[in-house]
Protein backbone atom coordinates (compact mmCIF):
# COMPACT_ATOMS: atom_id res chain seq x y z
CA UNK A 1 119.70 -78.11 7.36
CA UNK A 2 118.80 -78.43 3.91
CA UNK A 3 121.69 -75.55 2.68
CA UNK A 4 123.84 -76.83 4.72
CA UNK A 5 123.37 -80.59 2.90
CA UNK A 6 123.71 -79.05 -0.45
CA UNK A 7 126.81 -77.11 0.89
CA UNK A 8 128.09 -80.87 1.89
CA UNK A 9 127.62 -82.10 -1.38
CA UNK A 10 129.29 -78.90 -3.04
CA UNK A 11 132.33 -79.24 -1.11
CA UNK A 12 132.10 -83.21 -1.90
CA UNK A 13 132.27 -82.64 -5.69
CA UNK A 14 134.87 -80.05 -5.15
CA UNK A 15 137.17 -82.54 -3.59
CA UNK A 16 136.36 -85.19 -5.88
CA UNK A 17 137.40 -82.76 -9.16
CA UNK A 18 140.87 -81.96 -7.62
CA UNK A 19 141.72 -85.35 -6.65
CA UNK A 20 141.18 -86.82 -9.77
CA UNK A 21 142.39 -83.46 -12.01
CA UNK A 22 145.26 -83.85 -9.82
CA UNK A 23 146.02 -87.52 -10.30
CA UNK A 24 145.60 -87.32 -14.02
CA UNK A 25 147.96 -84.17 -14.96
CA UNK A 26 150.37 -86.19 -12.21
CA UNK A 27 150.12 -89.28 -14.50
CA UNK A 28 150.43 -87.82 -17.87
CA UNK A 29 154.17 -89.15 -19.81
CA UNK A 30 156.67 -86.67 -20.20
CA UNK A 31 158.66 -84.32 -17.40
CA UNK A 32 156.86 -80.94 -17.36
CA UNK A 33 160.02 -79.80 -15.42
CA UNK A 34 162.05 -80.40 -18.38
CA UNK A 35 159.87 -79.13 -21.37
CA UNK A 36 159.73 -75.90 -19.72
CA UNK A 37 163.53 -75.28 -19.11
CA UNK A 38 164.33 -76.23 -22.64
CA UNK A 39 167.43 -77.90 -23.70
CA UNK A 40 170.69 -77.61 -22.89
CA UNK A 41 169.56 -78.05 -19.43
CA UNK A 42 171.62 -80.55 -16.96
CA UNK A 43 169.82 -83.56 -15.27
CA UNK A 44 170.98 -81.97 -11.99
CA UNK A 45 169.39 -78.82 -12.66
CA UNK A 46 165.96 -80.45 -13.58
CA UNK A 47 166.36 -82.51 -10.72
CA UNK A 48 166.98 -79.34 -8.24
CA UNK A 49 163.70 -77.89 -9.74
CA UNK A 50 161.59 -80.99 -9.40
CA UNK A 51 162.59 -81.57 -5.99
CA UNK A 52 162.14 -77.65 -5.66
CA UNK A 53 158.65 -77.76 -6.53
CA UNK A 54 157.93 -81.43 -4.19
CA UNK A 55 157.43 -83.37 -7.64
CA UNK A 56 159.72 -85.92 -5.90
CA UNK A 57 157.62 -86.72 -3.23
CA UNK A 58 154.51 -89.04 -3.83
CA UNK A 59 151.52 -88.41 -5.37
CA UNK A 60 149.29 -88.36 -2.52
CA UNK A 61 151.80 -86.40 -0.39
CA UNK A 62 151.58 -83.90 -3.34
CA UNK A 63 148.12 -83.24 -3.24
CA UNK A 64 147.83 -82.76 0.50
CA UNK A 65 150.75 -80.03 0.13
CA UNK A 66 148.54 -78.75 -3.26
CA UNK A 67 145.61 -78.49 -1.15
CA UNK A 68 147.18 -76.67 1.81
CA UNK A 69 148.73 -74.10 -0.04
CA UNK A 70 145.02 -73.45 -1.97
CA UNK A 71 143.60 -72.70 1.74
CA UNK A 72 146.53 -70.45 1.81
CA UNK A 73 145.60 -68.96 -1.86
CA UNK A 74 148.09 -70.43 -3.41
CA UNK A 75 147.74 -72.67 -6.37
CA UNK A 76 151.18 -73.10 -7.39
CA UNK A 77 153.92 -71.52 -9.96
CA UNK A 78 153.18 -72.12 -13.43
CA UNK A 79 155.36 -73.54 -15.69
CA UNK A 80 154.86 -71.33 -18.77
CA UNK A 81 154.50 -67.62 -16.58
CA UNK A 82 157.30 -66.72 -13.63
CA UNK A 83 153.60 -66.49 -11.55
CA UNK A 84 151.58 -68.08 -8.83
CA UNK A 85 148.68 -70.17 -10.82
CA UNK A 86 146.21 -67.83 -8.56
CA UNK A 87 147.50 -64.57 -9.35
CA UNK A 88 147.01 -65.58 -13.24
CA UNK A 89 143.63 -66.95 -12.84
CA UNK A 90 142.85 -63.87 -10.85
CA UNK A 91 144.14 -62.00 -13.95
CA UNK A 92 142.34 -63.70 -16.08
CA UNK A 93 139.03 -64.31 -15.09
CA UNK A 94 137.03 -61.28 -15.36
CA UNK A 95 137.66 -61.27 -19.01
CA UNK A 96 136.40 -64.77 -19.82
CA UNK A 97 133.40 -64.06 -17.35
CA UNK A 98 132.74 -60.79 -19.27
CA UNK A 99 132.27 -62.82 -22.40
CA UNK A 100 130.78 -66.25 -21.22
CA UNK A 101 127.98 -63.43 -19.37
CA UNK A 102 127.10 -61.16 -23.07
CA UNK A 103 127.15 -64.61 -24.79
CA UNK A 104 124.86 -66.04 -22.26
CA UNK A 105 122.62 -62.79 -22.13
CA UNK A 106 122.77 -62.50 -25.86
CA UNK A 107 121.16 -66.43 -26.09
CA UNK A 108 118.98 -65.41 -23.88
CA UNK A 109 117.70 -62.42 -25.38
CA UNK A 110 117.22 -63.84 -28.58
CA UNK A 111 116.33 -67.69 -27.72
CA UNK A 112 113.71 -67.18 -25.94
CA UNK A 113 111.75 -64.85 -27.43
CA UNK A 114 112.38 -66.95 -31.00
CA UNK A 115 111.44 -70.00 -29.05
CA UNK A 116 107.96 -68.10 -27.93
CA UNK A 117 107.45 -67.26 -31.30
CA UNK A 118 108.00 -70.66 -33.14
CA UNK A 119 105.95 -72.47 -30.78
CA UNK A 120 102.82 -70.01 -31.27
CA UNK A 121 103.25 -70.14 -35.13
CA UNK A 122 103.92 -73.95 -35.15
CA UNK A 123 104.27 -75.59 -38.52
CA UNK A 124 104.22 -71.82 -40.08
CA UNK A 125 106.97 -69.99 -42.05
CA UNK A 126 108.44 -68.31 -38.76
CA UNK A 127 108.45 -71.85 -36.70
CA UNK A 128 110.58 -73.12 -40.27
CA UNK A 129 112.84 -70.72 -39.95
CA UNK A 130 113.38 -70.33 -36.29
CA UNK A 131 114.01 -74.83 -36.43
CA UNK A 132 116.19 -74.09 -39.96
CA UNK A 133 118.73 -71.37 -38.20
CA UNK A 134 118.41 -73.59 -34.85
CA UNK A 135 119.75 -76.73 -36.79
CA UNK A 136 122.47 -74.28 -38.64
CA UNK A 137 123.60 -73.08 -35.18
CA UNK A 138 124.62 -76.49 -33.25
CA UNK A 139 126.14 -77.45 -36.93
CA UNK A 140 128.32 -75.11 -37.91
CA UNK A 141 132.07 -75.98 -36.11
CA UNK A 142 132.42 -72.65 -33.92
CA UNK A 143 135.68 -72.45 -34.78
CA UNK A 144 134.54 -71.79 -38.67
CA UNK A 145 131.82 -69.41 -37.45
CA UNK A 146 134.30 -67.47 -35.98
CA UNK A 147 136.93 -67.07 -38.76
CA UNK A 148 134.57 -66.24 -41.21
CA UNK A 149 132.88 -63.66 -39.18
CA UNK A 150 136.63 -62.11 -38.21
CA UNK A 151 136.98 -62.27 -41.70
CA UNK A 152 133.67 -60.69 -43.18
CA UNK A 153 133.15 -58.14 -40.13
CA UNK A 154 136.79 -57.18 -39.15
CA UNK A 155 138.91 -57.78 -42.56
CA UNK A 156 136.47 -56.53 -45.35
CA UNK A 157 133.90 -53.98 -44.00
CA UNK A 158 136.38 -53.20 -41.01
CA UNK A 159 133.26 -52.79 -38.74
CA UNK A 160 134.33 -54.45 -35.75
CA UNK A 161 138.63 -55.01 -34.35
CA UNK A 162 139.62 -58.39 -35.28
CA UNK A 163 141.94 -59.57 -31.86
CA UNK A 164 141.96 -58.56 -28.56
CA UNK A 165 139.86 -57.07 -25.63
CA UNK A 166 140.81 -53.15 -26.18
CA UNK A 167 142.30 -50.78 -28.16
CA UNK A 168 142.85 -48.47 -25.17
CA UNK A 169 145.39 -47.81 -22.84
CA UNK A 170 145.20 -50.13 -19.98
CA UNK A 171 143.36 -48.04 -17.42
CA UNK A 172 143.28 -49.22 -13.51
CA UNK A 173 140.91 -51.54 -13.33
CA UNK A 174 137.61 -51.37 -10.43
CA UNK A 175 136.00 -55.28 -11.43
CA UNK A 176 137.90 -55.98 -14.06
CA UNK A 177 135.27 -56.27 -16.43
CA UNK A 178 135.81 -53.70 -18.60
CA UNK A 179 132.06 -52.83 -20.09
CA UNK A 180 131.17 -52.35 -16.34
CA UNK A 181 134.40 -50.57 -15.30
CA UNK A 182 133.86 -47.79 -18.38
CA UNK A 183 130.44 -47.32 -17.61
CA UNK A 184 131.16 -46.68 -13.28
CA UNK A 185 133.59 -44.26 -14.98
CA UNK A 186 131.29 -43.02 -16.99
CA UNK A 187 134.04 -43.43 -19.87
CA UNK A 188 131.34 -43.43 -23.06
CA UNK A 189 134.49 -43.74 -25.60
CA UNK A 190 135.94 -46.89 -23.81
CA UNK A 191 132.15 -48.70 -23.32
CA UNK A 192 132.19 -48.07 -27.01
CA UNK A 193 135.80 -49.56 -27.96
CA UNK A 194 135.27 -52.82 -25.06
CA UNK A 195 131.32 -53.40 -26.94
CA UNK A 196 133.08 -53.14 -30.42
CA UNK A 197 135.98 -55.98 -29.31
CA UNK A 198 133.53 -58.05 -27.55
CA UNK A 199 130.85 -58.25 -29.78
CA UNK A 200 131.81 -60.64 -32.51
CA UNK A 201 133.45 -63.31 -29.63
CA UNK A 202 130.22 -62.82 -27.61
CA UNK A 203 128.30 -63.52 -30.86
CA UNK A 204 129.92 -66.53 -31.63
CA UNK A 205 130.40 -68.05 -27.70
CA UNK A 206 126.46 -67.50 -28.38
CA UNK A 207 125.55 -69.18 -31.38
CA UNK A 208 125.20 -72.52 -29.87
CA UNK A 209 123.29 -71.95 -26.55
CA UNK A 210 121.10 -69.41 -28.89
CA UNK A 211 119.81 -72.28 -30.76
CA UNK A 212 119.64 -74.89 -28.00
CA UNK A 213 117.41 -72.38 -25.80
CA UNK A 214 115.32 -71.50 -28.80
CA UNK A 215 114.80 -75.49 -29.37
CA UNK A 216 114.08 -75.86 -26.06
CA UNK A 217 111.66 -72.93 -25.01
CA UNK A 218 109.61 -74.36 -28.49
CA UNK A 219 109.09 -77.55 -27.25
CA UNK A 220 108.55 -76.58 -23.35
CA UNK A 221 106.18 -73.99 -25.07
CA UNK A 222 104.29 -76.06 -27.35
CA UNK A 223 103.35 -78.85 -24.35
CA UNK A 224 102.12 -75.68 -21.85
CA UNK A 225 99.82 -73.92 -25.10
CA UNK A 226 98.41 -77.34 -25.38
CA UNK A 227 97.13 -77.42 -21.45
CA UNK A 228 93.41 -76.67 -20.32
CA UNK A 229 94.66 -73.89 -18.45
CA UNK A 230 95.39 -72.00 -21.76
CA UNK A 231 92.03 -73.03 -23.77
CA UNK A 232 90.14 -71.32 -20.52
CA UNK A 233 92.25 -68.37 -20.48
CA UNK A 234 91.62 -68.30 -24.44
CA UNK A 235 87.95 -68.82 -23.68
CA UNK A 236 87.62 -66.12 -20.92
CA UNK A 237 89.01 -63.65 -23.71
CA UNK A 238 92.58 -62.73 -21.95
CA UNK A 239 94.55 -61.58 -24.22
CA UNK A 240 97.30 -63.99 -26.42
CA UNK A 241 100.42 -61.91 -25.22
CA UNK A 242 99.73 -62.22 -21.57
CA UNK A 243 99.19 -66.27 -22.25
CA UNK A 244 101.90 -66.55 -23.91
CA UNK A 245 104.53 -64.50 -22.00
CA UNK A 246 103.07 -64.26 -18.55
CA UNK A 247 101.80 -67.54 -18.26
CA UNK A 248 102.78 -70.27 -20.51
CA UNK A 249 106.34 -68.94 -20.84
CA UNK A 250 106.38 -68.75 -16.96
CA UNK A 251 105.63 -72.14 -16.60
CA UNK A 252 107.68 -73.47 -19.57
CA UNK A 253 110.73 -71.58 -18.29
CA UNK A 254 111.61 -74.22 -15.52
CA UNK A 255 113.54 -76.56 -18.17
CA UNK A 256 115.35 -73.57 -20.21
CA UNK A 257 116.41 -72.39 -16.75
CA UNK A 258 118.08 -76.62 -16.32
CA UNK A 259 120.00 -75.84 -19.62
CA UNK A 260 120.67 -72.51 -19.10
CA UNK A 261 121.98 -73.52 -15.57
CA UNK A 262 124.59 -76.17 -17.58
CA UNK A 263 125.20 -74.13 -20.49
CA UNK A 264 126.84 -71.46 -18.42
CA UNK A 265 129.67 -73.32 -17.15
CA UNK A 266 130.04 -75.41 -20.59
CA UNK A 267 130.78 -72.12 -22.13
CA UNK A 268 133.18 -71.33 -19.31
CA UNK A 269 135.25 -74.41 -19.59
CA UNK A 270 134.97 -74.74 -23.82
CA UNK A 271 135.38 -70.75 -24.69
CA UNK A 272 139.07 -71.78 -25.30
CA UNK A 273 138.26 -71.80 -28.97
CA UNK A 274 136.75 -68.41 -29.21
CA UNK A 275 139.72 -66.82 -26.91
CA UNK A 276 142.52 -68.62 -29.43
CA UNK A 277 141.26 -67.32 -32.27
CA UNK A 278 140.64 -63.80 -30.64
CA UNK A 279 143.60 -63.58 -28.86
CA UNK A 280 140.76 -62.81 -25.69
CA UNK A 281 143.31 -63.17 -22.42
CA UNK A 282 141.03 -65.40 -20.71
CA UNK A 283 141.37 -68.33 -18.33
CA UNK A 284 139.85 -70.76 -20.82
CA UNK A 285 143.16 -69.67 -23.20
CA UNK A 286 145.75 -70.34 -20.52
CA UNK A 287 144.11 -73.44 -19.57
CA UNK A 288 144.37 -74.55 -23.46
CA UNK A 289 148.29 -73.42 -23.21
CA UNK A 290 148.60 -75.03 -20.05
CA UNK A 291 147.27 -78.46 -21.30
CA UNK A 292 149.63 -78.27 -24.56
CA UNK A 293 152.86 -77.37 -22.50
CA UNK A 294 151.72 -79.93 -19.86
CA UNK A 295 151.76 -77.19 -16.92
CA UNK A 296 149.63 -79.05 -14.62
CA UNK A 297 149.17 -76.65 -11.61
CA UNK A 298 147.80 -74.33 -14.08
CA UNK A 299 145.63 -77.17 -15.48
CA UNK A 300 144.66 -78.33 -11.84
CA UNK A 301 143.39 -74.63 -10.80
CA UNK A 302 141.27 -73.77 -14.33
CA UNK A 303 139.46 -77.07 -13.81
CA UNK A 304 138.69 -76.18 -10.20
CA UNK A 305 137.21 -73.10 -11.04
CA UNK A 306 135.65 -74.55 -14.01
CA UNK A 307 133.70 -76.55 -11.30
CA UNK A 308 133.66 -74.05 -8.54
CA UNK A 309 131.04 -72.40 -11.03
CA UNK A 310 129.52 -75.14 -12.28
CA UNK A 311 128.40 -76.28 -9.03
CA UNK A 312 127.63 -72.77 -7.72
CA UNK A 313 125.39 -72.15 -10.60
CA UNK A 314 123.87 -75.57 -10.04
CA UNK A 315 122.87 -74.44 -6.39
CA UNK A 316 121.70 -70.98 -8.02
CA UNK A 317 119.50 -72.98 -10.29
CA UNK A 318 117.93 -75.48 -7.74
CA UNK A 319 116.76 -72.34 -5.91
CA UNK A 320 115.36 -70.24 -8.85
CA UNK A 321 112.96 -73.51 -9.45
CA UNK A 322 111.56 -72.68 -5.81
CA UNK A 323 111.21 -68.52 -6.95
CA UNK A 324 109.44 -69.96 -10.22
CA UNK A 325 107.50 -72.49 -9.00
CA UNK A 326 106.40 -72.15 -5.49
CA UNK A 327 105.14 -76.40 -5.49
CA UNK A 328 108.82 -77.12 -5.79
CA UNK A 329 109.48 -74.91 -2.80
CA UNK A 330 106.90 -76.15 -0.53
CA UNK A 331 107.96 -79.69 -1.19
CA UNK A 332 111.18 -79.10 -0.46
CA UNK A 333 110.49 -77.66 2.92
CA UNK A 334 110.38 -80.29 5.46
């Protein structure tokens, strides 16, 4: 009963996103029609194409055509690519996954751990620097962080490739993701060149999250070490790393999991900035074309699976609060 309420409310959202993405791109001055065909092209011709594609019809008995031809997996012909909207997306989408998921696991990795360690050396020379490079991270325009470290690590020590995903051959792809795909194929030279493109983009996706989950874990941290639970396992004489990172981090974890659980789509929906300046071929790229050359079934099926995820990961989140706190579960349970 309970999944199948949250399903409900999933599927209520869902709806709600697509009627009002849809409404909006419908709504938006200019003739999409016409931008895309260029000039020189005849009234007639634009008006062939429009009535082609059912923008003659009204808005409402747009979207309930829209929405029957999504059951059907079909989002619609973009504008700006002879393709179905779907079959682009599908195209797409590993490779913005593939970065949104290093940048996420690289925050992770190093958040959390330099959250631990600020909080247990409050007010020291680690807890100054951990806050200092926190404040520098959710300051710095990612746009900036990006050029300069294309420029530093790509243009002048040549370390890393400046653009793209690979240097490679396209080889047939299993997931799509190609750090995953090289290692199934157990392809060590193209794990290498697919680490060495993503690296810098992951880096700088991360920045951001990195210091918002280090902020975070440091204050969740500091309110659990200050708890009577800690001063008795302090006073029993169990050791400070198992406090620290079996205990207190445990229980601190439940709201770095809440902005982990938001961060993930955020960096889904605004890694357009990262993928520009990359040239990364993911959906959050052709959504950015699609909103500049006003290609709204390509806008209309990025935002859905913008939210698709962000709701999914929602639902994922609700139930790892149950796995890491078992009151939550029980008082769930009817």
């Amino acid at each position: 009963m309970r999944f199948l309420k949250r399903l409900s409310h999933m599927l209520l959202v869902l709806v709600g996103v697509s009627i009002l993405m849809f409404t909006l791109v419908r709504v938006i001055p200019g003739d999409p029609v016409a931008a895309a065909l260029g000039d020189g092209v005849s009234r007639e011709e634009i008006a062939r194409i429009r009535q082609q594609m059912g923008l003659d019809r009204s808005i409402p008995v747009q979207y309930v055509h829209y929405i029957g031809g999504i059951l059907n997996g079909h989002f619609g012909m973009s504008l700006t690519e002879p393709k179905d909207v779907g079959e682009i997306i599908a195209e797409r989408l590993p490779a913005t996954l593939e970065l949104v998921t290093v940048a996420m696991l690289v925050a992770i990795a190093f958040g959390v751990p330099f959250g631990v360690i600020s909080a247990v050396n409050r007010n020291g020379a680690t807890d100054h620097v951990s806050r200092m490079v926190s404040l520098f991270g959710v300051s710095f325009p990612q746009f900036w962080v990006a050029l300069m470290l294309q420029l530093w690590l790509g243009a002048w020590l040549l370390l890393v490739p400046i653009t793209g995903r690979s240097g490679l051959p396209p080889a047939e792809p299993i997931t799509g993701f190609l750090l995953l795909d090289s290692l199934l194929k157990l392809d060590l030279a193209a794990f290498g060149d697919a680490l060495r493109h993503i690296l810098v983009p992951a880096l700088v996706l991360a920045v951001g999250p990195l210091a918002n989950v280090t902020r975070l874990v440091r204050a969740s941290m500091i309110d659990e070490l200050g708890k009577p639970y800690i001063a008795l396992n302090r006073a029993v004489g169990m050791p400070s790393f198992l406090i620290n990172y079996k205990y207190a981090l445990r229980n601190a974890s439940l709201s770095a999991l809440t902005v982990v659980g938001f961060l993930f789509p955020l960096m889904l929906g605004s890694a357009f900035v990262v993928e520009k300046v990359f040239v990364w071929p993911g959906i959050a790229r052709f959504g950015a074309d699609a909103i500049i050359a006003n290609d709204f079934n390509a806008v209309v099926g990025v935002a859905l699976v913008v939210c698709v995820f962000v709701v999914v990961i929602n639902f994922l989140v609700d139930e790892l609060y149950g796995w890491i706190d078992p009151r939550i579960r029980l008082s769930a349970e009817p």
